[in-house]
Protein backbone atom coordinates (compact mmCIF):
# COMPACT_ATOMS: atom_id res chain seq x y z
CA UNK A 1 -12.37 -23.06 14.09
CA UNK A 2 -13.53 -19.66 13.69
CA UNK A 3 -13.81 -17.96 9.97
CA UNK A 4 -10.77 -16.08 10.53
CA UNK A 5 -8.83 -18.60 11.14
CA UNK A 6 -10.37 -20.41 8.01
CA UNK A 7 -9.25 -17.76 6.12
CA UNK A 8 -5.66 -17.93 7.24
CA UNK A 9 -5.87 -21.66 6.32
CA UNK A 10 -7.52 -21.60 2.64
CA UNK A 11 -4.54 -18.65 2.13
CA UNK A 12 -1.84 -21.03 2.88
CA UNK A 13 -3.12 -23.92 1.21
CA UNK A 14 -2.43 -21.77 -1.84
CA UNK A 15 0.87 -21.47 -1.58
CA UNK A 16 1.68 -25.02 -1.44
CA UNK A 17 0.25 -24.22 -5.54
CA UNK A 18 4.09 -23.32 -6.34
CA UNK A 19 5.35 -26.29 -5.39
CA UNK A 20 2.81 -27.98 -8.12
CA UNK A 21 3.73 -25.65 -10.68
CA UNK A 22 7.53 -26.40 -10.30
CA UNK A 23 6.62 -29.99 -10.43
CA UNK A 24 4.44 -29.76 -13.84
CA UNK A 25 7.36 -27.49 -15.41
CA UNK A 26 10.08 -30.15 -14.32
CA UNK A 27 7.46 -32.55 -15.83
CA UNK A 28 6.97 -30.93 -19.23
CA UNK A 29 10.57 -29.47 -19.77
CA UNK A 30 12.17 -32.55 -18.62
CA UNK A 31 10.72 -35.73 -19.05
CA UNK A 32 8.39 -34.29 -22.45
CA UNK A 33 10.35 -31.93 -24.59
CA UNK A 34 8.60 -32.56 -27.27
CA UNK A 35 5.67 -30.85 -25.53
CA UNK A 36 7.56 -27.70 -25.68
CA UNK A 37 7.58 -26.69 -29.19
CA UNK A 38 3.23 -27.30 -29.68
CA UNK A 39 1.04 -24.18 -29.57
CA UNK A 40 -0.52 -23.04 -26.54
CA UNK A 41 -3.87 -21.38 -27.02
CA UNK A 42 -4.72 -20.28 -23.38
CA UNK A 43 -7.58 -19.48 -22.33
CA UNK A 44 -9.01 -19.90 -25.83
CA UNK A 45 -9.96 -23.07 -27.47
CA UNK A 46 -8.67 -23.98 -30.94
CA UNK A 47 -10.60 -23.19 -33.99
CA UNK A 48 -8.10 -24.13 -36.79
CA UNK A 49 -10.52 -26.75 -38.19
CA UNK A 50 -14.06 -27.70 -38.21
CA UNK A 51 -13.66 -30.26 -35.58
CA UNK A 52 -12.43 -28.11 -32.95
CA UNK A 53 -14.93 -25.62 -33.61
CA UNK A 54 -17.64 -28.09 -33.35
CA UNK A 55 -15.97 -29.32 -30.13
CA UNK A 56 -16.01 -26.17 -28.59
CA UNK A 57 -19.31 -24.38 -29.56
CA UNK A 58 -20.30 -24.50 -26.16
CA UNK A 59 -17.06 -22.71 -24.41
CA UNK A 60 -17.53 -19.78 -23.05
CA UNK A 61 -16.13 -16.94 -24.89
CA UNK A 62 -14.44 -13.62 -23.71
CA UNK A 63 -17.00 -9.94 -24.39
CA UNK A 64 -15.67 -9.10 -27.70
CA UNK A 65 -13.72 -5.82 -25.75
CA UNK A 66 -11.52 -7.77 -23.55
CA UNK A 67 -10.63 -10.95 -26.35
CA UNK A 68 -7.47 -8.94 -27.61
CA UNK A 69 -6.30 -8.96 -24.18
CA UNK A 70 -6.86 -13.06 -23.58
CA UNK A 71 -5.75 -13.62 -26.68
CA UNK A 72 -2.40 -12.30 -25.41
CA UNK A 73 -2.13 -14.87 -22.28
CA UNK A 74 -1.68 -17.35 -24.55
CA UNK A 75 1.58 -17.90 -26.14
CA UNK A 76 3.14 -19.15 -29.77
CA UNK A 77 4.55 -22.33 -27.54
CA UNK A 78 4.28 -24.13 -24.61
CA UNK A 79 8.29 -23.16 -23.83
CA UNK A 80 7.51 -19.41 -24.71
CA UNK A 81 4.21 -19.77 -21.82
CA UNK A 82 6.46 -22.02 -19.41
CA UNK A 83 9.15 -19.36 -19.54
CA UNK A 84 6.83 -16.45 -18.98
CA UNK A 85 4.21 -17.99 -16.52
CA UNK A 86 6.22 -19.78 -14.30
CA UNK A 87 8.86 -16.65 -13.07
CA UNK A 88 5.38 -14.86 -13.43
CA UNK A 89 3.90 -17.69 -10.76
CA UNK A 90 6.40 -17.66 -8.23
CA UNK A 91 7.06 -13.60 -7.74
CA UNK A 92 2.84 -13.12 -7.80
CA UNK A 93 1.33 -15.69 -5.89
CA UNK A 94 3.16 -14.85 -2.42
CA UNK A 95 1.85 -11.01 -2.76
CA UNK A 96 -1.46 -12.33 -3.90
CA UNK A 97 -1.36 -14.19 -0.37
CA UNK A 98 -0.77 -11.21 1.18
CA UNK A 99 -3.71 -9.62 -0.32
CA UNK A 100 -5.42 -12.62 1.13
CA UNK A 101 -5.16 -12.30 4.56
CA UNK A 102 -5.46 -8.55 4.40
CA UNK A 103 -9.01 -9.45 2.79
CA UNK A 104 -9.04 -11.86 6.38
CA UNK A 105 -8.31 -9.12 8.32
CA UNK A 106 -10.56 -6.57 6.87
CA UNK A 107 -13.43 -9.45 6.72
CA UNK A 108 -12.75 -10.12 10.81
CA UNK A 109 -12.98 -6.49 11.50
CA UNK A 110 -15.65 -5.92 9.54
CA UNK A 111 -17.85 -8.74 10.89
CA UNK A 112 -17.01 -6.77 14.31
CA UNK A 113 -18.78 -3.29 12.86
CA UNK A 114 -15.50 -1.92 11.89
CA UNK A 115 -16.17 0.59 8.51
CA UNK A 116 -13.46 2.36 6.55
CA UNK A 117 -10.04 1.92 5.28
CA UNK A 118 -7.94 -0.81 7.24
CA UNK A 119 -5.97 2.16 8.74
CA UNK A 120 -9.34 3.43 9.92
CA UNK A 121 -10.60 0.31 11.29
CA UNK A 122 -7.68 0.11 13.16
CA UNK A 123 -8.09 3.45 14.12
CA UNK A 124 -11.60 2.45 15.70
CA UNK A 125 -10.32 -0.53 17.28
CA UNK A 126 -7.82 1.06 18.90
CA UNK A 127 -10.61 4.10 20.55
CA UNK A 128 -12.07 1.11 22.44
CA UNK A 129 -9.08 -0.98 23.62
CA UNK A 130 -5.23 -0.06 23.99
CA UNK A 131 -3.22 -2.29 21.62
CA UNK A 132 0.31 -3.36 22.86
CA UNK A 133 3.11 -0.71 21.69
CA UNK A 134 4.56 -3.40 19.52
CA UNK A 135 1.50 -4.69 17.83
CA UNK A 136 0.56 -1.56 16.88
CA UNK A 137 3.83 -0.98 15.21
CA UNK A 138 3.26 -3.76 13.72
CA UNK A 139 0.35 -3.04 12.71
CA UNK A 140 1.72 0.38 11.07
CA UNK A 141 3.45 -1.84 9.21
CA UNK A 142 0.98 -4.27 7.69
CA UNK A 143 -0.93 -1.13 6.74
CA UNK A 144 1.24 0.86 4.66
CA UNK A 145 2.06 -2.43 3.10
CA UNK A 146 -1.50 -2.95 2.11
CA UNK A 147 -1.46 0.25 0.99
CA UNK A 148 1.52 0.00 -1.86
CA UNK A 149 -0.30 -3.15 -2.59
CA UNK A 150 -3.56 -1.93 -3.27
CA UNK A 151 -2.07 1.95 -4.93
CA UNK A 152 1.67 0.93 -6.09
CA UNK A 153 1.19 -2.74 -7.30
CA UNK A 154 3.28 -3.93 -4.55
CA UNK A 155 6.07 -0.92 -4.59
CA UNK A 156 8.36 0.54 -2.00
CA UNK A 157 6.30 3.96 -1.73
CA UNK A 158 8.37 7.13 -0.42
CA UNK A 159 5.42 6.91 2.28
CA UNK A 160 6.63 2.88 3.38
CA UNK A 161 10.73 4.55 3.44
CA UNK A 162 9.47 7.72 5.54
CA UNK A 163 6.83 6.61 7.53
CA UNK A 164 5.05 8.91 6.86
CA UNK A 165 1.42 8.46 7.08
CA UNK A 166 2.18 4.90 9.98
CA UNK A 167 5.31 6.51 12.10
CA UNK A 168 5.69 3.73 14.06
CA UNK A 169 6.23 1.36 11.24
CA UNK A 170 9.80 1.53 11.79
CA UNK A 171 9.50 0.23 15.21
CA UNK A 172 7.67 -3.14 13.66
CA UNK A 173 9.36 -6.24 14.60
CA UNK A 174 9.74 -6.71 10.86
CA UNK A 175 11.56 -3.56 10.25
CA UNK A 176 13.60 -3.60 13.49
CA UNK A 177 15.51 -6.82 11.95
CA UNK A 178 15.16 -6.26 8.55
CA UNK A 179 15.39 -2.74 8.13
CA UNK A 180 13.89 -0.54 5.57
CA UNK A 181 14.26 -0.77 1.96
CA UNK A 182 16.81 1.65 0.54
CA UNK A 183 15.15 2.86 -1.87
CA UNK A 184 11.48 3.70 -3.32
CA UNK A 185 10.34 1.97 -6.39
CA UNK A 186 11.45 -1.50 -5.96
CA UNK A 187 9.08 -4.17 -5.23
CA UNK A 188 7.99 -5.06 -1.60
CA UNK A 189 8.93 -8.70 -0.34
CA UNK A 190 6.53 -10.93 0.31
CA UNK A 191 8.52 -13.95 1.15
CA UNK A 192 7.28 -17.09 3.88
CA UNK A 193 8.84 -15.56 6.72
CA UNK A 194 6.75 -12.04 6.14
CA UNK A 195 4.36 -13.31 5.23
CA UNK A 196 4.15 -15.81 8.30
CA UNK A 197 5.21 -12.93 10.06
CA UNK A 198 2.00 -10.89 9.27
CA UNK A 199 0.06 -14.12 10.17
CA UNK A 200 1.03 -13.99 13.43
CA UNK A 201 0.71 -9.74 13.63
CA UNK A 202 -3.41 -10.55 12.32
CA UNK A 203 -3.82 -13.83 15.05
CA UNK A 204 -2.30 -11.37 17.89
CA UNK A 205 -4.73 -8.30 16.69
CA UNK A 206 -7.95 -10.81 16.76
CA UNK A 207 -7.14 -12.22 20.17
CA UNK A 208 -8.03 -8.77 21.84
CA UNK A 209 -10.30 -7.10 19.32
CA UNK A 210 -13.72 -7.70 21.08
C-alpha cells in the first residue's frame, strides 16, 4: 500500500466517526435523560470546589488569550451541547474529509516535486503528460472546490457558478449529472457520493502522474 492510498484510508475511517456520535446521542438522550440536564464544562475541567481543583492541577490549560473562546465550547447542559454539537458533527466532518484528501493529493504531488497552489501543481503535471479530457475536467472541478474551501469556508463562490478561473469544471462528471448550484453563497455539498466521487478523480490522477 502506498502512502497515498493510506491517506485515502485513515480519511474514510473518519467518517465512520458519525455513525458513533449518533450512537452516543441515542445513548444519552434516550436511554439516560437524566444526563441531559448536568453541566457540561468542555474542554475545561471543573473548579467549583477544592477537590476538583486538586484533581485537575495538572490539566493543561488554554494561553490566557484564547480561554474566553474555549470557555464558549462548552455549554450550560449536556442537552444544550448535544443539540449544538451533534447538527454541528454531521454537516462538518464530511467537508473536513474533503479537506483530507485534498491534503492527500497535495502530499502525493508534492512528494513528486510538484510546488505551488494545487491548480499549479496540476498545471505542472499536466506540461509533462496529457491528462484525459475528462479527468482534467474533473480535476477543474476538485480545484475550485478546494478553493471555496480553503477562501469561502465551504461556499458556492461566483467563480465555482461561472467557471471562471477552471472552465472546464462544467464538463466534470460531477457537474454533468448534478448540475451547478443555482446560486452563490450557499454551502458546497460534500456528501458520500462526492466525496467518493473525488476519491476516485485523485486514484485516476495518481495512476499516470509519474
Amino acid at each position: 500500500m502506498n502512502q497515498l492510498e493510506k491517506d485515502i484510508i485513515d480519511a474514510f475511517r473518519l467518517y465512520i466517526i458519525s455513525g458513533l456520535v449518533s450512537l452516543a446521542d441515542d445513548i444519552i438522550r434516550v436511554h439516560n435523560p437524566h444526563m441531559l440536564s448536568c453541566i457540561f464544562e468542555g474542554l475545561l475541567p471543573s473548579k467549583d470546589t477544592e477537590a476538583q481543583r486538586e484533581s485537575t492541577k495538572h490539566t493543561s490549560w488554554p494561553p490566557a488569550n484564547i480561554i474566553p473562546l474555549i470557555e464558549r465550547v462548552g455549554s450550560r447542559t449536556v442537552l444544550e451541547y448535544l443539540d449544538k454539537t451533534v447538527p454541528l458533527f454531521r454537516e462538518q466532518l464530511p467537508k473536513q474529509l474533503f479537506i483530507l484528501l485534498i491534503t492527500a493529493l497535495d502530499s502525493f504531488l508534492d512528494r513528486r516535486n510538484f510546488t505551488g497552489t494545487l491548480g499549479q501543481r496540476f498545471g505542472a503535471v499536466q506540461s509533462k503528460i496529457v491528462v484525459p479530457a475528462q479527468l482534467e475536467a474533473d480535476l477543474h472541478e476538485v480545484i475550485q472546490r478546494r478553493n471555496d474551501t480553503a477562501h469561502g469556508g465551504g461556499i458556492v463562490s461566483n467563480d465555482y457558478i461561472q467557471a471562471s478561473k477552471y472552465k472546464k469544471l462544467t464538463s466534470s462528471s460531477w457537474v454533468i449529472k448534478h448540475g451547478i448550484p443555482s446560486t452563490s453563497g450557499i454551502p458546497h455539498n460534500y456528501n458520500l457520493e462526492y466525496l467518493y466521487w473525488v476519491t476516485s478523480t485523485i486514484y485516476e490522477l495518481a495512476k499516470i502522474v509519474p
